[in-house]
N, C-alpha and C. Protein backbone atom coordinates (compact mmCIF):
# COMPACT_ATOMS: atom_id res chain seq x y z
N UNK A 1 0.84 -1.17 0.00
CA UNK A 1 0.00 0.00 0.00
C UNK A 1 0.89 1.23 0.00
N UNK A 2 0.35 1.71 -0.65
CA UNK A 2 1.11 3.60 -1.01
C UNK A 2 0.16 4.47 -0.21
N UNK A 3 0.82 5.52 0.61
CA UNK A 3 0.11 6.97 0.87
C UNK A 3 0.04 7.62 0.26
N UNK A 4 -1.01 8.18 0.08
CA UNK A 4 -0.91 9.33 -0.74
C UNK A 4 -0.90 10.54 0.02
N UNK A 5 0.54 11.97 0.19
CA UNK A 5 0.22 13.33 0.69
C UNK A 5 -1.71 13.55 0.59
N UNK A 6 -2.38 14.09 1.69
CA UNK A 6 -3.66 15.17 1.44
C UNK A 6 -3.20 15.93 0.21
N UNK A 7 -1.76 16.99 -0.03
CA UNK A 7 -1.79 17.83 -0.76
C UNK A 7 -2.26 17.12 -2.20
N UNK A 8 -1.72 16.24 -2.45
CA UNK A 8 -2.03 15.48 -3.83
C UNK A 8 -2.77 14.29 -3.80
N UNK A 9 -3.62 14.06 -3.15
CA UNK A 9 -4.82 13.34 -3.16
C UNK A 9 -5.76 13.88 -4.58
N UNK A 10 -6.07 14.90 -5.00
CA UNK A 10 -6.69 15.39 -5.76
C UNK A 10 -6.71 15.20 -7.23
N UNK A 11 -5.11 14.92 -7.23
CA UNK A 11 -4.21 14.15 -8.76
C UNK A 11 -5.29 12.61 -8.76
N UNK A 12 -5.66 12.01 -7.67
CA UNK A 12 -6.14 10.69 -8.10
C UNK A 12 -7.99 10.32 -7.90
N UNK A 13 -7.95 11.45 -8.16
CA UNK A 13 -9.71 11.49 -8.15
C UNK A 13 -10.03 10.62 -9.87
N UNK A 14 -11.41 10.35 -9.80
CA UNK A 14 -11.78 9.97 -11.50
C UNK A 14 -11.63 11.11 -12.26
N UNK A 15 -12.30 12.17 -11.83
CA UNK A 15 -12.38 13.27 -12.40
C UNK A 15 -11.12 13.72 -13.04
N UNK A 16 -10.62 13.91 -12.31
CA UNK A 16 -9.30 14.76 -12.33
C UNK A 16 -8.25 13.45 -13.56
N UNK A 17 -8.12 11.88 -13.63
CA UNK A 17 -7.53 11.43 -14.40
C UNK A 17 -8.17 11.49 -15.56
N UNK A 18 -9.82 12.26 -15.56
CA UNK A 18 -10.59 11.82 -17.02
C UNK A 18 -9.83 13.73 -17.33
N UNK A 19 -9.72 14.11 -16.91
CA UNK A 19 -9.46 15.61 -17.33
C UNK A 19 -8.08 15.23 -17.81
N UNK A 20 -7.16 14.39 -17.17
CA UNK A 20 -5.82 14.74 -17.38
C UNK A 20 -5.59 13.60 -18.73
N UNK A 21 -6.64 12.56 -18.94
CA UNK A 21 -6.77 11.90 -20.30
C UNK A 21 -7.08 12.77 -21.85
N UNK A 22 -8.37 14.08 -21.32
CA UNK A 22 -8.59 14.70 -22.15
C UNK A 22 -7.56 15.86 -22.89
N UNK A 23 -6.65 16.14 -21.63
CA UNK A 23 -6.05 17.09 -21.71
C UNK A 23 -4.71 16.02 -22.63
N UNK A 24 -4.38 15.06 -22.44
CA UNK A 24 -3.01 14.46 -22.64
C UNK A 24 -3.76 13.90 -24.62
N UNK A 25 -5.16 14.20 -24.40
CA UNK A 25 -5.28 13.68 -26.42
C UNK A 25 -5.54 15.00 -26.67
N UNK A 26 -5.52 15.55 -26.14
CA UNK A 26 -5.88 17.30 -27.16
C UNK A 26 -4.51 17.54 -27.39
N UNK A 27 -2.96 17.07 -26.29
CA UNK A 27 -1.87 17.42 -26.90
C UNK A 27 -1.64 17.05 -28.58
N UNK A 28 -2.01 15.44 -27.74
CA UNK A 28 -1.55 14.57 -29.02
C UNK A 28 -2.25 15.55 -30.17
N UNK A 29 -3.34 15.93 -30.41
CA UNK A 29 -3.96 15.93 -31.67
C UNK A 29 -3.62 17.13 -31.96
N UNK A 30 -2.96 18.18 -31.37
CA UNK A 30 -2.94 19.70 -31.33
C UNK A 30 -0.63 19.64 -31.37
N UNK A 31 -0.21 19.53 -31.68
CA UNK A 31 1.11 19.77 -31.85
C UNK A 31 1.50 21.08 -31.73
N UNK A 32 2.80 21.38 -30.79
CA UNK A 32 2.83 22.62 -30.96
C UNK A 32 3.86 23.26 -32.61
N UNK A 33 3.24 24.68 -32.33
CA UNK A 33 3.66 24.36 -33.89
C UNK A 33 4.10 26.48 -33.39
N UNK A 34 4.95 26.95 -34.48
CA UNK A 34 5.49 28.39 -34.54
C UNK A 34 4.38 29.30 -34.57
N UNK A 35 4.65 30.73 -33.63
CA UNK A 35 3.76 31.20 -33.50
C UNK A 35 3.88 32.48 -34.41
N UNK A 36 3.02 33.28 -35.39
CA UNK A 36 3.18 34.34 -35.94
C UNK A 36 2.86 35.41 -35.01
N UNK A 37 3.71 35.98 -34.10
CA UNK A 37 3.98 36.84 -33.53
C UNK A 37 3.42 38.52 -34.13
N UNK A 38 3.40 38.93 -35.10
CA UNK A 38 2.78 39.92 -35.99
C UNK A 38 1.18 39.39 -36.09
N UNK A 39 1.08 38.40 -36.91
CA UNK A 39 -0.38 37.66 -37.01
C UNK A 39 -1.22 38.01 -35.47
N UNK A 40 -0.30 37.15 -34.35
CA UNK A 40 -1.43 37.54 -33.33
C UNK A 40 -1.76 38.67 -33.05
N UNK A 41 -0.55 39.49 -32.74
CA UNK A 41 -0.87 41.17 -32.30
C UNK A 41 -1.74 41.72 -33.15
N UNK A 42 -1.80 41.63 -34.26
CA UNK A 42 -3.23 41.75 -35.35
C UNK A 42 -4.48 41.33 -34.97
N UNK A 43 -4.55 40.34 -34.42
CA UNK A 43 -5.64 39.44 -34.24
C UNK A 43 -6.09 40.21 -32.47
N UNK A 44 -5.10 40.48 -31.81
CA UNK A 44 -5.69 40.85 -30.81
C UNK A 44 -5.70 42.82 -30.46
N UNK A 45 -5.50 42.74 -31.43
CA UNK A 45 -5.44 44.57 -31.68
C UNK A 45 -7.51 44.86 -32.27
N UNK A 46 -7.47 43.48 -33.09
CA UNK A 46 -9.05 43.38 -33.77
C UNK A 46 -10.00 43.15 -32.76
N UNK A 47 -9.59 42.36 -31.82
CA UNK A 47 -10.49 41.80 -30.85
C UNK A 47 -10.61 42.79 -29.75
N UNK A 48 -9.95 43.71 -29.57
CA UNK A 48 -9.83 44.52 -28.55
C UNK A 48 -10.70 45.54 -28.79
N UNK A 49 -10.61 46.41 -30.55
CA UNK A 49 -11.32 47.18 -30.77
C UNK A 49 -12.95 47.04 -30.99
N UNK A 50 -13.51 45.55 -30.47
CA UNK A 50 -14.58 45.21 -31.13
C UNK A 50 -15.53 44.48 -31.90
């Protein structure tokens, strides 16, 4: 038998491993990829005004 800290008890809830399943295939399917640095500031210069 293993203890688990109170502080990290929370890591082994269902919940919390179905979140950390969802979260670990959105990596997979989402790659990180280069960011257009100009592109965004555009994009959030648009969103700001409206």
């Amino acid at each position: 038998m293993r203890d688990i800290e109170d502080v990290d008890a929370w890591l082994h809830t269902p919940e919390m491993r179905e979140r950390l399943e969802a979260a670990d295939a959105w990596m997979a399917a989402n790659p990180p990829a280069e960011t257009d640095l100009d592109a965004l500031a555009r994009r959030l210069e648009t969103q700001a005004e409206g």
